[in-house]
N, C-alpha and C. Protein backbone atom coordinates (compact mmCIF):
# COMPACT_ATOMS: atom_id res chain seq x y z
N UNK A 1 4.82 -11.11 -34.89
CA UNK A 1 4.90 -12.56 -34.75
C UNK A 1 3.50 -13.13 -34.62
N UNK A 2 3.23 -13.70 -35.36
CA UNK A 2 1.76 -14.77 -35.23
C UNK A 2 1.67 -15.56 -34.05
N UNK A 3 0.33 -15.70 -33.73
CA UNK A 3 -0.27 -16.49 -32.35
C UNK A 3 0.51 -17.67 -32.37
N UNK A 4 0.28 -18.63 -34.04
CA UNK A 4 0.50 -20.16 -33.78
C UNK A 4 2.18 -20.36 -33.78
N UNK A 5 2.65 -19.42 -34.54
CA UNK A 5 3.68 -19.68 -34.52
C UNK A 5 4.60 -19.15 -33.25
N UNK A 6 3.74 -18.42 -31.90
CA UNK A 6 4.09 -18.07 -30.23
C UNK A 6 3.90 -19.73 -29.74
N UNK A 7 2.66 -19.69 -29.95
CA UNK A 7 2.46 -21.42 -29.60
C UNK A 7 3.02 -22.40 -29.65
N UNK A 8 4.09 -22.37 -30.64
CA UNK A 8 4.64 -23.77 -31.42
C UNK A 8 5.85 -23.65 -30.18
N UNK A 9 6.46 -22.05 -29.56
CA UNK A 9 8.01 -21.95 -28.67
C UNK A 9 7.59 -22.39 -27.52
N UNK A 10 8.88 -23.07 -27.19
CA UNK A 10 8.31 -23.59 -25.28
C UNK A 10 9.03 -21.95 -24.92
N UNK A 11 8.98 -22.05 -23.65
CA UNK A 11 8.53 -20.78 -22.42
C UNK A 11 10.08 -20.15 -22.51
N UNK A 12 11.30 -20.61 -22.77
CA UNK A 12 12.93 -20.25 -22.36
C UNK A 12 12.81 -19.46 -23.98
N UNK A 13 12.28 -19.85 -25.28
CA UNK A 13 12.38 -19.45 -26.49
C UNK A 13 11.76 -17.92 -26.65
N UNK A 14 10.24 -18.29 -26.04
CA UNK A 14 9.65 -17.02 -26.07
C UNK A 14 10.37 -16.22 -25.14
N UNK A 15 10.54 -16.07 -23.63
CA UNK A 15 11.60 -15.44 -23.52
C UNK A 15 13.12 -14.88 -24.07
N UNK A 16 13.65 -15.61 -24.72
CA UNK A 16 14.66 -14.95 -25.29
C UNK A 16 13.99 -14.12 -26.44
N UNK A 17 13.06 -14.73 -26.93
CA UNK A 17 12.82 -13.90 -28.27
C UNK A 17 11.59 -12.13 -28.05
N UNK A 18 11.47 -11.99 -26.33
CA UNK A 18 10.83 -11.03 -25.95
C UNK A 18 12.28 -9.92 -25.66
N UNK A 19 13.12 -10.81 -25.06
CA UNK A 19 14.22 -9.75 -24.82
C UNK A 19 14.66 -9.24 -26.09
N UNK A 20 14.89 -9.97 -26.95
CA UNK A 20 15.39 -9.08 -28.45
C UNK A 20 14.55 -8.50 -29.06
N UNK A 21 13.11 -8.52 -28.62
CA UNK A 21 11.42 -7.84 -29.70
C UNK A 21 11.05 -6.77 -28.69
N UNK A 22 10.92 -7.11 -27.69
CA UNK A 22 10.06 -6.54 -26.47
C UNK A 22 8.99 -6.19 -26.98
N UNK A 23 8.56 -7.51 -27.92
CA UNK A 23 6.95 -7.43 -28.13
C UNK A 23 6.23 -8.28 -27.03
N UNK A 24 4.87 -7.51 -26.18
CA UNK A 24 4.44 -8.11 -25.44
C UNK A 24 3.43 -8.78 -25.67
N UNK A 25 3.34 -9.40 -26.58
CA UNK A 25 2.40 -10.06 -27.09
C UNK A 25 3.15 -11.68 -26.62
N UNK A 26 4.31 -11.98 -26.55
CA UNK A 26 5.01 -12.58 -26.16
C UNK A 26 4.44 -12.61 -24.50
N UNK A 27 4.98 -11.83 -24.05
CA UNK A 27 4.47 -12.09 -22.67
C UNK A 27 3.21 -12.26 -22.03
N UNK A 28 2.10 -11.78 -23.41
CA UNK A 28 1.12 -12.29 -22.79
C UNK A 28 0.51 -13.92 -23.16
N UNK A 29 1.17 -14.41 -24.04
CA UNK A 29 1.16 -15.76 -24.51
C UNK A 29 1.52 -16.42 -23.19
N UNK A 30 2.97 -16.05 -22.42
CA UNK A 30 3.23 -16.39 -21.39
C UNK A 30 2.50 -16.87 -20.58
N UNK A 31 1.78 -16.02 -20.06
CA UNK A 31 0.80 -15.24 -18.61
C UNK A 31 -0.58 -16.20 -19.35
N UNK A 32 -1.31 -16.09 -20.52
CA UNK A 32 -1.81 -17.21 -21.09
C UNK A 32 -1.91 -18.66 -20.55
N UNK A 33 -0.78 -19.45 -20.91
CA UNK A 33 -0.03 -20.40 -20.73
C UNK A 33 -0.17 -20.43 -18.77
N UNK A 34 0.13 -20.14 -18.24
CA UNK A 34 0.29 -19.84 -16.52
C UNK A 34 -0.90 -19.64 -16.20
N UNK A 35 -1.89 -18.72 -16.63
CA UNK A 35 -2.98 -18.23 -15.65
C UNK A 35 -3.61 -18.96 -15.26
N UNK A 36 -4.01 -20.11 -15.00
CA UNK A 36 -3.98 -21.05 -13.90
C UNK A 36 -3.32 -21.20 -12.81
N UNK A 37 -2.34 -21.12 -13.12
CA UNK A 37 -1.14 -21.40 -12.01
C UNK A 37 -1.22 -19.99 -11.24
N UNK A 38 -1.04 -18.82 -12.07
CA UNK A 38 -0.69 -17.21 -11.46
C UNK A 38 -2.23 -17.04 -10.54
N UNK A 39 -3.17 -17.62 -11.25
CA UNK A 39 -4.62 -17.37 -10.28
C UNK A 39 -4.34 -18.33 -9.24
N UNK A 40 -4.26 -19.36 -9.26
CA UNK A 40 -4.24 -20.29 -7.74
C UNK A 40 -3.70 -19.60 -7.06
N UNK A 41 -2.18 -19.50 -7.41
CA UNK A 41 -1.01 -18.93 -6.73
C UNK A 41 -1.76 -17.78 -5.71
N UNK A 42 -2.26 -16.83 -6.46
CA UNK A 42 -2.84 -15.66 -5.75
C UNK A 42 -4.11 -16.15 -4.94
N UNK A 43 -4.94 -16.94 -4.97
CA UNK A 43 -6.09 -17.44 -4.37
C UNK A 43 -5.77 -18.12 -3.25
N UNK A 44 -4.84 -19.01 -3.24
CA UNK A 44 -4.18 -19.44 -2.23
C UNK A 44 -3.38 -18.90 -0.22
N UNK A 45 -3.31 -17.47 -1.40
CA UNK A 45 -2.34 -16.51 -0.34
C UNK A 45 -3.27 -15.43 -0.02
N UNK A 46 -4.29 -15.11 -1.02
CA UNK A 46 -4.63 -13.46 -0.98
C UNK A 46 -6.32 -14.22 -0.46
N UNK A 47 -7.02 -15.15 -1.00
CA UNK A 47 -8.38 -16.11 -0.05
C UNK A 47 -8.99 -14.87 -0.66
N UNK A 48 -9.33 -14.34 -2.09
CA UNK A 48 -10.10 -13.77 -2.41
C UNK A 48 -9.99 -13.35 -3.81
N UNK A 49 -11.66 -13.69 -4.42
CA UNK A 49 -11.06 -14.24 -5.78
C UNK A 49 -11.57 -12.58 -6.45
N UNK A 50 -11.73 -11.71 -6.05
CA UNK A 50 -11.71 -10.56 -6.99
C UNK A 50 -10.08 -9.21 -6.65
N UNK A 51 -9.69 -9.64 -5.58
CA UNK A 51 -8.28 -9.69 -5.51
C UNK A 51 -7.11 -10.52 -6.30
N UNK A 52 -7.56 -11.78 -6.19
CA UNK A 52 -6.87 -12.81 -6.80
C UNK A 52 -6.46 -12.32 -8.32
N UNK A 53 -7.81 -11.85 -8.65
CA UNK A 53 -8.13 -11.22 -10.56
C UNK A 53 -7.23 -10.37 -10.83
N UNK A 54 -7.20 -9.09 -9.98
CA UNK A 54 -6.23 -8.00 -9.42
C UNK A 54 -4.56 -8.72 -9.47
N UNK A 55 -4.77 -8.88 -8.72
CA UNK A 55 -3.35 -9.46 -8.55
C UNK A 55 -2.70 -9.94 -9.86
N UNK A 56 -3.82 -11.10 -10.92
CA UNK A 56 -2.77 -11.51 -11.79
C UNK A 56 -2.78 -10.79 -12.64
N UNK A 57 -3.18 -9.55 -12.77
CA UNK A 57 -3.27 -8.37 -14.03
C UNK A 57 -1.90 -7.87 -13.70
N UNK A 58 -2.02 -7.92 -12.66
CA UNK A 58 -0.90 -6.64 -12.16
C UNK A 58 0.92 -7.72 -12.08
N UNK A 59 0.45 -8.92 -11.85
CA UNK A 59 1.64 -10.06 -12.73
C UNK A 59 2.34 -9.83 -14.07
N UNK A 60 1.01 -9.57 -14.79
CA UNK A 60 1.33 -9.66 -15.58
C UNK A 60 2.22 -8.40 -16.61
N UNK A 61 1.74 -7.50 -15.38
CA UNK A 61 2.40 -5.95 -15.84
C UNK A 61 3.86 -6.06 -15.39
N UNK A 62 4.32 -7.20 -14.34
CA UNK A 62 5.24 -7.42 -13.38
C UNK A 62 6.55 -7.97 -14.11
N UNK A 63 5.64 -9.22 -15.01
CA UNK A 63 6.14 -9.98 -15.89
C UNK A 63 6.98 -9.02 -16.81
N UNK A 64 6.45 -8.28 -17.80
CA UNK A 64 7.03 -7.41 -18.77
C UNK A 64 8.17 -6.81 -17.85
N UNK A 65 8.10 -6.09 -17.20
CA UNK A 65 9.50 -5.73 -16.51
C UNK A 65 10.21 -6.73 -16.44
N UNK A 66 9.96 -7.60 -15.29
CA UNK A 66 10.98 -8.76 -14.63
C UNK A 66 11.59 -9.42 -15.95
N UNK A 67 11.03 -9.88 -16.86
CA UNK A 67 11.51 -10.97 -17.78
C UNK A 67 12.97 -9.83 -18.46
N UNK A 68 12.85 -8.79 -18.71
CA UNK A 68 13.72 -8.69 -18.84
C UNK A 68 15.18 -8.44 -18.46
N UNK A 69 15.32 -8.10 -16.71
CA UNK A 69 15.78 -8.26 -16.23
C UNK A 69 16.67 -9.18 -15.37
N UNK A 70 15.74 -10.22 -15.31
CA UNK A 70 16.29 -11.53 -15.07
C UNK A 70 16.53 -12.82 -16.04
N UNK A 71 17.02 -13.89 -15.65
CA UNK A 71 17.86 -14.20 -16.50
C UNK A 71 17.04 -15.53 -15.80
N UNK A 72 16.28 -16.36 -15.95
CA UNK A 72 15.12 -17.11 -15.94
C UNK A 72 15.59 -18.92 -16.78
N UNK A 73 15.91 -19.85 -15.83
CA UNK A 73 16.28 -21.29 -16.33
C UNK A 73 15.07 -22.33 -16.68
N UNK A 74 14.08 -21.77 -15.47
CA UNK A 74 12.56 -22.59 -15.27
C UNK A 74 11.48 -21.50 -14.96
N UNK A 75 10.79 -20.94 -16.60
CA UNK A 75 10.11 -20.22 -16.04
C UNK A 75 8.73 -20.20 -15.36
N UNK A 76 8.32 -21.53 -15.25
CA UNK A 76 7.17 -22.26 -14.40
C UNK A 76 7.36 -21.68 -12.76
N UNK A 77 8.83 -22.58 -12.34
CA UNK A 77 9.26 -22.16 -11.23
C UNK A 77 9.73 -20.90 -10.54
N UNK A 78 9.80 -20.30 -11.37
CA UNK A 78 10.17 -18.38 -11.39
C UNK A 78 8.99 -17.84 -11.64
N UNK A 79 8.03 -18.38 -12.27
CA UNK A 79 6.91 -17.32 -12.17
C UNK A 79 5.92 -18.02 -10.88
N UNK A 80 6.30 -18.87 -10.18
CA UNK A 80 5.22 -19.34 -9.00
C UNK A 80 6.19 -18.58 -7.90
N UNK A 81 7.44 -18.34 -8.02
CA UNK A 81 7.99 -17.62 -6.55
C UNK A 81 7.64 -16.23 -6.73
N UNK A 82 7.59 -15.35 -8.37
CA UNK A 82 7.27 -14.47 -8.44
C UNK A 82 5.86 -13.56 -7.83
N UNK A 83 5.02 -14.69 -8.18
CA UNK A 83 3.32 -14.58 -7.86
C UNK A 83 3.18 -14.72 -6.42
N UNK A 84 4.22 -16.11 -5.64
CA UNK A 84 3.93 -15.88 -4.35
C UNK A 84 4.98 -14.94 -3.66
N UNK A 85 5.59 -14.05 -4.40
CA UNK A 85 6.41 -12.68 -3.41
C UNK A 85 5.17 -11.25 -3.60
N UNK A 86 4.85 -11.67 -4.32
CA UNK A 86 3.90 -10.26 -5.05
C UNK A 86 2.86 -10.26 -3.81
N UNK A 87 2.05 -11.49 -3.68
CA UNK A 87 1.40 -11.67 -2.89
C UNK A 87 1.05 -11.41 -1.59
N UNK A 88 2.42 -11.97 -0.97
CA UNK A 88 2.84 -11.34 0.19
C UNK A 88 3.43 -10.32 0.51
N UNK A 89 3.61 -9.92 -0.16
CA UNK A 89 4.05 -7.79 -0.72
C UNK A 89 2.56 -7.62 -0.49
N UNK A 90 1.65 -7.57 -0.89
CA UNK A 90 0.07 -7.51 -0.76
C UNK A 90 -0.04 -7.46 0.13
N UNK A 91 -0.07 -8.84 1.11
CA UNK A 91 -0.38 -8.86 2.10
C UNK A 91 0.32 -8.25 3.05
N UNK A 92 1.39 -7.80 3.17
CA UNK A 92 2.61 -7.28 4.23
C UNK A 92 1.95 -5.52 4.31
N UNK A 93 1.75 -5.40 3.02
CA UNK A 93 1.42 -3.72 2.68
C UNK A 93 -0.46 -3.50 3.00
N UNK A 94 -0.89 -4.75 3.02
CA UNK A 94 -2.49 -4.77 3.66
C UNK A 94 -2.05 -4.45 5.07
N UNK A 95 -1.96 -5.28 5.73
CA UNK A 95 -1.41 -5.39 6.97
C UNK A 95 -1.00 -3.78 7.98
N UNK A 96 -0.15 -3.78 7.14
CA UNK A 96 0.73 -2.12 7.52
C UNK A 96 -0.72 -1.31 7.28
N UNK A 97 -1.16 -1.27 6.47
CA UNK A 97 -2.35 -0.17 6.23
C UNK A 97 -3.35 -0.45 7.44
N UNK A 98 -3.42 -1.50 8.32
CA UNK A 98 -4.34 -2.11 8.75
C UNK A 98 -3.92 -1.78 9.84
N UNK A 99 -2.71 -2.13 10.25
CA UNK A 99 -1.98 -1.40 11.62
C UNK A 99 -2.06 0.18 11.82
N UNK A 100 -1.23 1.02 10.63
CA UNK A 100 -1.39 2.28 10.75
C UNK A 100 -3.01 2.98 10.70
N UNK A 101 -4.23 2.35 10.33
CA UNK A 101 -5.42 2.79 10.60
C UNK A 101 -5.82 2.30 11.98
N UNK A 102 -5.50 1.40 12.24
CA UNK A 102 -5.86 0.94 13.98
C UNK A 102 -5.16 1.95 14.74
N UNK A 103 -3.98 2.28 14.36
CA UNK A 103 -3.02 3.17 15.19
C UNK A 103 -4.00 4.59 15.12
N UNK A 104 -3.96 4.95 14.04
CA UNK A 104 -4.99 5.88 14.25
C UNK A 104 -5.94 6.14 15.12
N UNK A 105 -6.78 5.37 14.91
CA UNK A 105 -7.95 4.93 15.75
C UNK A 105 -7.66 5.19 17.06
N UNK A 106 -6.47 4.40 17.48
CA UNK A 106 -6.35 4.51 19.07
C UNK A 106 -5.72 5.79 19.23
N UNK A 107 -5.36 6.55 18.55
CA UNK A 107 -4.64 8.03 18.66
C UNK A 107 -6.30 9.28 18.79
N UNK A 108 -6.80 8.76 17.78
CA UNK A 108 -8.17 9.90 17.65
C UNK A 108 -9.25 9.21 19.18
N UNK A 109 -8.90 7.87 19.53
CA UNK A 109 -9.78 7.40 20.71
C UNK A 109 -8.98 8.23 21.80
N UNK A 110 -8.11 8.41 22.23
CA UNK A 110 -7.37 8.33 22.97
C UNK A 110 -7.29 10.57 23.02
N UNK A 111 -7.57 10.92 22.30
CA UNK A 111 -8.02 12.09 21.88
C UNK A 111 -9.43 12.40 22.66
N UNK A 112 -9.62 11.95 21.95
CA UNK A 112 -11.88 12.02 22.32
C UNK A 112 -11.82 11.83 24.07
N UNK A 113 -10.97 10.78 24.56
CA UNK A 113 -11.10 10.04 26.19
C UNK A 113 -11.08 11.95 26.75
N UNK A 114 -12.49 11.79 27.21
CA UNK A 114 -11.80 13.07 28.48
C UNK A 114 -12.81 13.19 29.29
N UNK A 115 -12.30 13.35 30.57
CA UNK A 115 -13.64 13.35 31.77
C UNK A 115 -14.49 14.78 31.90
N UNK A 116 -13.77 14.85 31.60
CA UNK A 116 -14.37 16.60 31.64
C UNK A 116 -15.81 16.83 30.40
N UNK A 117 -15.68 15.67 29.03
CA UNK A 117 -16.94 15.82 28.28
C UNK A 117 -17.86 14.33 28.72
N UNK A 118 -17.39 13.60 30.02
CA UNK A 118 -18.76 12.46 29.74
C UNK A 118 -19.98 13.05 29.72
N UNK A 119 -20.65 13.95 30.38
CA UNK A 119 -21.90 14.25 30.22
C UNK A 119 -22.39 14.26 28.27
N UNK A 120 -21.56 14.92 27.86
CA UNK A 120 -21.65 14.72 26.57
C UNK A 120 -22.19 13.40 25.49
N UNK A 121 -23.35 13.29 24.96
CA UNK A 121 -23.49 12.20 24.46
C UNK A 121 -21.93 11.95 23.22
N UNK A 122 -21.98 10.44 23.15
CA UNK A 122 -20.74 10.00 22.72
C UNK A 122 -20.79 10.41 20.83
N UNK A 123 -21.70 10.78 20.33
CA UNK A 123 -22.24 11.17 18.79
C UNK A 123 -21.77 12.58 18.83
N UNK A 124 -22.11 13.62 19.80
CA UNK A 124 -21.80 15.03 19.69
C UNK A 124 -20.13 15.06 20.12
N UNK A 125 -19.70 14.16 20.87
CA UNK A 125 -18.09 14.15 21.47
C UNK A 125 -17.19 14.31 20.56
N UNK A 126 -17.69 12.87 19.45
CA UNK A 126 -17.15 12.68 18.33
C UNK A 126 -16.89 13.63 17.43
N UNK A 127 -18.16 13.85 16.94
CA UNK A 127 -18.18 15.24 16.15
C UNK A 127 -17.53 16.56 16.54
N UNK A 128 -17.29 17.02 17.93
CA UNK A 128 -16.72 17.71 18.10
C UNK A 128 -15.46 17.52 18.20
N UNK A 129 -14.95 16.45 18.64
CA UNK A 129 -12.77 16.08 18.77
C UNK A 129 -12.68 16.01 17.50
N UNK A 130 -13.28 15.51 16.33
CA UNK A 130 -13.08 15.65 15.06
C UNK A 130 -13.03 17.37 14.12
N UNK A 131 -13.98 18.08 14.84
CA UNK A 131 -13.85 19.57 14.42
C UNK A 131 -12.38 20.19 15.11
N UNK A 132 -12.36 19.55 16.32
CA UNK A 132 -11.25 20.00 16.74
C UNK A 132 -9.88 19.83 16.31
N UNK A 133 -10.06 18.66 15.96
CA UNK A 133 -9.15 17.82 15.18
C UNK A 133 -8.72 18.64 13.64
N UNK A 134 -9.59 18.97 13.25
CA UNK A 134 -9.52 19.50 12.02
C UNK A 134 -8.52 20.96 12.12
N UNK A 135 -9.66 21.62 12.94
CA UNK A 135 -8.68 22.98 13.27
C UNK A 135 -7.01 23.10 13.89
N UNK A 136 -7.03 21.85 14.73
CA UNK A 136 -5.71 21.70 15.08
C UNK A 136 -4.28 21.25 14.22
N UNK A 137 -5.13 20.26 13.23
CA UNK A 137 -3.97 20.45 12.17
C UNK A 137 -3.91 21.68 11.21
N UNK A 138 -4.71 22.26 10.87
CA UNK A 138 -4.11 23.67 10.43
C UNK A 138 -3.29 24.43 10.98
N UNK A 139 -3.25 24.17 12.48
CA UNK A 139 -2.34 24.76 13.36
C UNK A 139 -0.83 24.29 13.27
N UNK A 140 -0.68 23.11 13.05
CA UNK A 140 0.91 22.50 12.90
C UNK A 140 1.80 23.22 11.98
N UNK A 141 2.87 23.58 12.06
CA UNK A 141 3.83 23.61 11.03
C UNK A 141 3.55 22.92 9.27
N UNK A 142 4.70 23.96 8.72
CA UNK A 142 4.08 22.96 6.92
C UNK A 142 4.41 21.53 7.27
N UNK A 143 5.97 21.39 7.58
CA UNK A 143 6.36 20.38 7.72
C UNK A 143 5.24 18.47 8.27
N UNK A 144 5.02 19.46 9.69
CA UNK A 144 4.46 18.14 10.53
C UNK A 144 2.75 18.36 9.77
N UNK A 145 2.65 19.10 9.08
CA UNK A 145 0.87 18.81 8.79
C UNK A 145 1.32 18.05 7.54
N UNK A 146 2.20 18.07 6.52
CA UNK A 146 2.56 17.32 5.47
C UNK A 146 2.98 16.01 5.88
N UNK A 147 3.35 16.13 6.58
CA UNK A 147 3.90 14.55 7.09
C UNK A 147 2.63 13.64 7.72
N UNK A 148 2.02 13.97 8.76
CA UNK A 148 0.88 13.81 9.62
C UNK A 148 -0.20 13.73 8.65
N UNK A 149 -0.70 14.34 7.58
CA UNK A 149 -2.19 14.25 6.73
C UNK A 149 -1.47 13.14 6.03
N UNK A 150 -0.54 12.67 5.51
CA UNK A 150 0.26 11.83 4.24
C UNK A 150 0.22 10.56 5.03
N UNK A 151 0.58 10.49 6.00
CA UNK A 151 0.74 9.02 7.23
C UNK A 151 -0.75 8.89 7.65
N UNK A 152 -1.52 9.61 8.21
CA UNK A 152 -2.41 9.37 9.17
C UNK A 152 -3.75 9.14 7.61
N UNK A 153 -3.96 10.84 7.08
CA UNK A 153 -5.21 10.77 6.40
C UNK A 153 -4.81 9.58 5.64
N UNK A 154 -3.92 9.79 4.23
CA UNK A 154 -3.39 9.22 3.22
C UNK A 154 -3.03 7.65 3.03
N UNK A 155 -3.04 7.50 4.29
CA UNK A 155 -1.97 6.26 5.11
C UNK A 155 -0.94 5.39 3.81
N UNK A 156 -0.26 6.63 3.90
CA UNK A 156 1.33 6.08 3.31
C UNK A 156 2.15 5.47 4.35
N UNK A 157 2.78 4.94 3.69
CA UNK A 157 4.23 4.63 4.58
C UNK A 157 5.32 5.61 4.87
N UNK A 158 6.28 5.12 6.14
CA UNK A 158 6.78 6.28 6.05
C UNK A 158 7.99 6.63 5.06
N UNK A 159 8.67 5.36 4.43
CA UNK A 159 9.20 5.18 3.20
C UNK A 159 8.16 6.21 2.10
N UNK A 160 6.97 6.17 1.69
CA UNK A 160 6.25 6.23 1.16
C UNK A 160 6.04 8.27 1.46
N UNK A 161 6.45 8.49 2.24
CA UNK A 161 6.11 10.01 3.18
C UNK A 161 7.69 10.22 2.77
N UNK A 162 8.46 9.98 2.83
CA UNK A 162 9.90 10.20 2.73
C UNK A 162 9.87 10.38 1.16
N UNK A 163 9.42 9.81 -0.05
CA UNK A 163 9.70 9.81 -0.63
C UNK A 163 8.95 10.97 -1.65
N UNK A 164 7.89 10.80 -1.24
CA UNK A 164 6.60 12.16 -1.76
C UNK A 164 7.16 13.57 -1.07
N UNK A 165 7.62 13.48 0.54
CA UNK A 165 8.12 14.95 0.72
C UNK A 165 9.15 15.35 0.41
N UNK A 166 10.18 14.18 0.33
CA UNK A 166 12.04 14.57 0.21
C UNK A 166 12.86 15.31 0.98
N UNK A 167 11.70 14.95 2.52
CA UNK A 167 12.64 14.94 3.78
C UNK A 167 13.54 13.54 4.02
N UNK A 168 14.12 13.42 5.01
CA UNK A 168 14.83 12.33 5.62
C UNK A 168 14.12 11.29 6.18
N UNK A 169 14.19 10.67 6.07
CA UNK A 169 13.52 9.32 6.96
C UNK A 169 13.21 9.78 8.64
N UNK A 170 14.51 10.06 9.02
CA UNK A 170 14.90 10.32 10.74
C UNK A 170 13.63 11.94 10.73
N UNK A 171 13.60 12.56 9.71
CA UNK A 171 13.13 14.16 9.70
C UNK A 171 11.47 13.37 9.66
N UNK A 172 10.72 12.44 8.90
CA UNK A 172 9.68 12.40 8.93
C UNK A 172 9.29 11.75 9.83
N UNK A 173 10.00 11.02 10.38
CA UNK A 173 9.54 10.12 11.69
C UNK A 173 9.39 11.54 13.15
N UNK A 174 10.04 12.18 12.95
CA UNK A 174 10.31 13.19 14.00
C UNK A 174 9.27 14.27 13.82
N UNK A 175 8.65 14.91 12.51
CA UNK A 175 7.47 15.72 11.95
C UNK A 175 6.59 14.81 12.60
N UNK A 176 6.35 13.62 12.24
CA UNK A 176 4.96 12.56 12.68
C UNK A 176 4.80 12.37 14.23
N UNK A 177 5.67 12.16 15.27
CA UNK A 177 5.90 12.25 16.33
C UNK A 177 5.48 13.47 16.88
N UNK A 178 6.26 14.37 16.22
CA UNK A 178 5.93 15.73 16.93
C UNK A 178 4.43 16.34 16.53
N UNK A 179 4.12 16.34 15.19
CA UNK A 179 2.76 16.52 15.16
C UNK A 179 1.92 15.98 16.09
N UNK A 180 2.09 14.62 16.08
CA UNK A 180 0.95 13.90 16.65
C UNK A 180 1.07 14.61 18.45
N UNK A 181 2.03 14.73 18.56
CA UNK A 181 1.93 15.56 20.34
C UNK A 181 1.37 16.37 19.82
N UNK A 182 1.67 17.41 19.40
CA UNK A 182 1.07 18.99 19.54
C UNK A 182 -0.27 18.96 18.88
N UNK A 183 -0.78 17.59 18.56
CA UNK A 183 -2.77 17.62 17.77
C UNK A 183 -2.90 17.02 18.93
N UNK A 184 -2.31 16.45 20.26
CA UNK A 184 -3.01 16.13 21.26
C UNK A 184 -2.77 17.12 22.28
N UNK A 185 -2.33 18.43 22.12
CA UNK A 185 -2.10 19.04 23.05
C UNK A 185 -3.23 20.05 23.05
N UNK A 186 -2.95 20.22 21.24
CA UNK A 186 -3.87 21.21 20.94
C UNK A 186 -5.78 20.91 21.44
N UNK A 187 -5.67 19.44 20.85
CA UNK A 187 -7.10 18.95 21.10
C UNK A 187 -7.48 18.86 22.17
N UNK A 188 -6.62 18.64 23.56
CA UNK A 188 -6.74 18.75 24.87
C UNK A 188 -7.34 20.16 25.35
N UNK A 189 -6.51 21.41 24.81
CA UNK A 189 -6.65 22.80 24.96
C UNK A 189 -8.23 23.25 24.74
N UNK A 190 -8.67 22.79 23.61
CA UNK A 190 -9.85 23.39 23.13
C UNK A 190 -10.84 22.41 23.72
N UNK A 191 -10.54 21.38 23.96
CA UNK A 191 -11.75 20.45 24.80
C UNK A 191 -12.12 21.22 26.19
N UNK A 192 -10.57 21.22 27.06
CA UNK A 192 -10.79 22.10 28.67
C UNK A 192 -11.54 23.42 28.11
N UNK A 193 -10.91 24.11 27.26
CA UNK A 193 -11.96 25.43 26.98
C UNK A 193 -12.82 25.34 26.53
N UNK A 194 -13.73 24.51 26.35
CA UNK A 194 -15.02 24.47 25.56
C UNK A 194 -15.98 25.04 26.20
């Protein structure tokens, strides 16, 4: 199908005529037509314009799926709720990454805390609860070190851990739990014996 003659269809035409072609040349005429709108949209929510860029590429990869699946009356108005769900999927899944690395943090701080090393400058402490750290997850089970490096190093979700190991939801929450005791038990052990 030729450019001018994509140009000449309003937005409901080229859609129907992508569902019967699933040429995406169509959809990118679309995304064309919008990227104004799909960039605000994302600039608006995401307050960063090399994200923003990101984001509408990845629309537009969004687009080719969605259009054919849904069944679309106003696609102006369907592609601005689209851009602002994507968005906040972004942001919800920033967030979570942002929590589960803080969580971290206070798990490996909370590790390191021990009275027994203040004399220790706080540079060598580190370095050492981290060696310790290291050796102690080799020590875990397959299970809880697969679960525990995938959540903690990896920082998946635990949807995300459930789905890469093809344990249970209830089974990876319980590996992650239990790891995380026995890397503070362990890390406790080798600190008193140092």
């Amino acid at each position: 199908m030729q450019n001018s003659l994509l140009n000449s269809y309003d937005d409901l035409r080229l859609i129907a005529e992508y569902k019967q072609t699933n040429n995406i040349a169509i959809v990118a005429e679309l995304h064309r037509r919008y990227t104004h709108l799909i960039f605000g949209v994302c600039m608006k929510y995401l307050k960063n314009e090399d994200e923003a860029q990101d984001a509408s590429m990845q629309i537009f990869e969004k687009l080719v799926f969605d259009l054919k699946k849904h069944e679309v009356q106003q696609f102006k108005a369907w592609l601005h709720i689209v851009c602002k769900n994507f968005c906040l999927m972004q942001l919800r899944s920033g967030a979570s990454k942002l929590k589960r690395t803080q969580e971290m943090q206070k798990d490996i701080t909370s590790f390191m805390e021990s009275d027994f090393e203040m004399h220790l400058t706080s540079e060598n402490t580190k370095e050492m609860q981290l060696t310790f750290m290291e050796e102690c997850i080799k020590g875990l089970n397959k299970e809880q070190k697969l679960c525990v490096e995938l959540f903690f190093l990896k920082e998946k979700s635990y949807q995300e851990v459930t789905e890469l190991t093809e344990y249970s939801m209830n089974n990876v929450k319980s590996y992650i739990q239990n790891g995380k005791r026995n890397l503070k038990i362990c890390i406790e052990n080798k600190s008193a014996n140092k």
